[in-house]
C-alpha atoms as a PDB file:
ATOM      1  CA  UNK A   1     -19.326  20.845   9.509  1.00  0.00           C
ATOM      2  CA  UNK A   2     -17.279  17.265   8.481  1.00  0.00           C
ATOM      3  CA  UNK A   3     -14.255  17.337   6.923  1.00  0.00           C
ATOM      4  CA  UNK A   4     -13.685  14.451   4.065  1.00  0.00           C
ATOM      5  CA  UNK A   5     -11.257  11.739   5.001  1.00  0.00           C
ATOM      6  CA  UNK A   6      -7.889  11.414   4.106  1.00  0.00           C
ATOM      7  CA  UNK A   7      -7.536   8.681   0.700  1.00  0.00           C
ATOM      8  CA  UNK A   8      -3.653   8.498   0.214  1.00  0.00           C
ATOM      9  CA  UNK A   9      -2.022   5.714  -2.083  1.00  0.00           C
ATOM     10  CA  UNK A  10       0.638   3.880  -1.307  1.00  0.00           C
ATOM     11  CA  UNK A  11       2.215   0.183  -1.579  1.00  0.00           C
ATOM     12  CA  UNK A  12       2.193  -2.623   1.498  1.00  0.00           C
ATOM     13  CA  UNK A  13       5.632  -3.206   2.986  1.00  0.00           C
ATOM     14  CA  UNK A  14       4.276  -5.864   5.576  1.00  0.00           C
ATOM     15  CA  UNK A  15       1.334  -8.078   5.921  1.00  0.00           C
ATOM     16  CA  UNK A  16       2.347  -9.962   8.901  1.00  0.00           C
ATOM     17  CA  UNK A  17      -0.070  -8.812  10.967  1.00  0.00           C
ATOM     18  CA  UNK A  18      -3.856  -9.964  11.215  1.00  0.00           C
ATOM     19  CA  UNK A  19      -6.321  -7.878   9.488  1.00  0.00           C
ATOM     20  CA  UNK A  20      -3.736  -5.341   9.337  1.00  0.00           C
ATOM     21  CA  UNK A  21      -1.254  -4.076   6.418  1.00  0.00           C
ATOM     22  CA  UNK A  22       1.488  -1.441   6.752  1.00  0.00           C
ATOM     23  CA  UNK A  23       1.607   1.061   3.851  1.00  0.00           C
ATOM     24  CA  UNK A  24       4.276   3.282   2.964  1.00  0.00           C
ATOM     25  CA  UNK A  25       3.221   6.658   1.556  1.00  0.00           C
ATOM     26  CA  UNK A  26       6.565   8.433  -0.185  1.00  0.00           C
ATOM     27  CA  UNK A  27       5.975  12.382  -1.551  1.00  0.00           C
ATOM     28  CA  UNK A  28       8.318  14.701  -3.088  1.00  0.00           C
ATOM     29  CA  UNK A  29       8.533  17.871  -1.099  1.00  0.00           C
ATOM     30  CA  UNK A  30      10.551  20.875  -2.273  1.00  0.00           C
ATOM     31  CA  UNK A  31      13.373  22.261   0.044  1.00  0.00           C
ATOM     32  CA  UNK A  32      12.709  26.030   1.082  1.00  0.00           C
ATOM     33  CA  UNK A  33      16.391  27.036   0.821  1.00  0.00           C
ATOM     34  CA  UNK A  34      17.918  25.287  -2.148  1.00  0.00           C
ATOM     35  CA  UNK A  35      14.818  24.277  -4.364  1.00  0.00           C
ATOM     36  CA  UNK A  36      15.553  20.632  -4.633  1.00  0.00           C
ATOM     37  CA  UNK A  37      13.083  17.862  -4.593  1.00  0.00           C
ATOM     38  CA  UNK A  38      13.594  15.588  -1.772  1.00  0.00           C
ATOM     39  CA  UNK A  39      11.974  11.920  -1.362  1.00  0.00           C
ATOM     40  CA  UNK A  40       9.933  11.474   1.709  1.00  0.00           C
ATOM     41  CA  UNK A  41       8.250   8.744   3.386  1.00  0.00           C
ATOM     42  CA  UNK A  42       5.453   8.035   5.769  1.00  0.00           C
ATOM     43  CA  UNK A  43       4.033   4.189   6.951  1.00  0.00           C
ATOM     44  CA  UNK A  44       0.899   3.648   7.863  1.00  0.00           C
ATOM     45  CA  UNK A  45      -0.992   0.890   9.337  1.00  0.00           C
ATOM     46  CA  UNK A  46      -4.636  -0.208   7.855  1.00  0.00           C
ATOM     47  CA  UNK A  47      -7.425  -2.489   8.519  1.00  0.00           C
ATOM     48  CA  UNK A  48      -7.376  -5.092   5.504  1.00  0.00           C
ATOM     49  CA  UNK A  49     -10.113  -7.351   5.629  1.00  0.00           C
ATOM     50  CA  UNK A  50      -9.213  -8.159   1.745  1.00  0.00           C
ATOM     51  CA  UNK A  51      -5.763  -9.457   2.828  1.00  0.00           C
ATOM     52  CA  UNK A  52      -3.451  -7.688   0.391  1.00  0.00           C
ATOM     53  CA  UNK A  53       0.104  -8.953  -0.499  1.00  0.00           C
ATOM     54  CA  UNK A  54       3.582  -7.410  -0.090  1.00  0.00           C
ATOM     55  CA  UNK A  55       4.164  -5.116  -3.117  1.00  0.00           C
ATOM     56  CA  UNK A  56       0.442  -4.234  -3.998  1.00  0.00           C
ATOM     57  CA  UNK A  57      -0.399  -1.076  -4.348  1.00  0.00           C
ATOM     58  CA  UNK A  58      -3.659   0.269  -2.341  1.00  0.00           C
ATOM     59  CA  UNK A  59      -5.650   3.469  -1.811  1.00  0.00           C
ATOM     60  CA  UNK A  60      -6.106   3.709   2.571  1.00  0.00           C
ATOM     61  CA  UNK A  61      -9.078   6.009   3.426  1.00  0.00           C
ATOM     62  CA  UNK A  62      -8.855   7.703   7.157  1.00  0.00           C
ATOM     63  CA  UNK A  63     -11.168   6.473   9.801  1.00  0.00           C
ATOM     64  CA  UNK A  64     -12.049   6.189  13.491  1.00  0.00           C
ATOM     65  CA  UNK A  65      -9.311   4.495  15.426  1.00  0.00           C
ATOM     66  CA  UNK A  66      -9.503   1.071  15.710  1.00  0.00           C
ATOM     67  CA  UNK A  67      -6.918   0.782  17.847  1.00  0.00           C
ATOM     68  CA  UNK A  68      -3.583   2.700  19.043  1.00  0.00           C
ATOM     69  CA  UNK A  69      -1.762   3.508  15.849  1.00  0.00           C
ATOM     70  CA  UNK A  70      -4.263   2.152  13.311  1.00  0.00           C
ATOM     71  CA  UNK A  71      -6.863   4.394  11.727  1.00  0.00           C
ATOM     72  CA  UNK A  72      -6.920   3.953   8.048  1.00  0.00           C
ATOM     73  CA  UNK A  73      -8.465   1.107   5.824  1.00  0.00           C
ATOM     74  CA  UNK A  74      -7.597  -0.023   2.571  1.00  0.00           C
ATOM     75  CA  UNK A  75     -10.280   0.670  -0.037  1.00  0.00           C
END
C-alpha cells in the first residue's frame, strides 16, 4: 500500500542555488512539562523549476531524491 506525500508550506529563505530553493517550515509544538507553545523550525531544500523569490511563500510536496539532501518540490 502507498502512503501520500508529505505537502508542507513554508516561505523561501534562499534562492541561490540552481533549480533549487530552501524553505523554512516553522510549527508550534507544545512542551510536555510546562504546557507552553514553543516556535520551531525546519529548512528544506526543493526542486523549483518556477524560480521562486526570497520571501514567497510555497507549498513543497515530498518526492524521490533527486539528489543528497533534496527531495521535495515546490508545487
Amino acid at each position: 500500500m502507498k502512503t501520500k506525500p508529505k505537502i508542507l508550506a513554508g516561505i523561501v529563505v534562499s534562492d541561490r542555488l540552481p533549480k533549487t530553493v530552501v524553505v523554512e517550515i516553522r510549527r508550534l509544538v507544545k512542551h510536555p512539562k510546562y504546557g507552553k507553545y514553543i516556535r520551531r523550525s525546519k529548512r528544506y531544500l526543493a526542486h523549483d523549476e518556477i524560480g521562486h523569490k526570497v520571501g514567497d511563500r510555497v507549498k513543497i510536496k515530498e518526492t524521490r531524491p533527486m539528489s543528497r539532501r533534496k527531495h521535495f518540490a515546490v508545487i
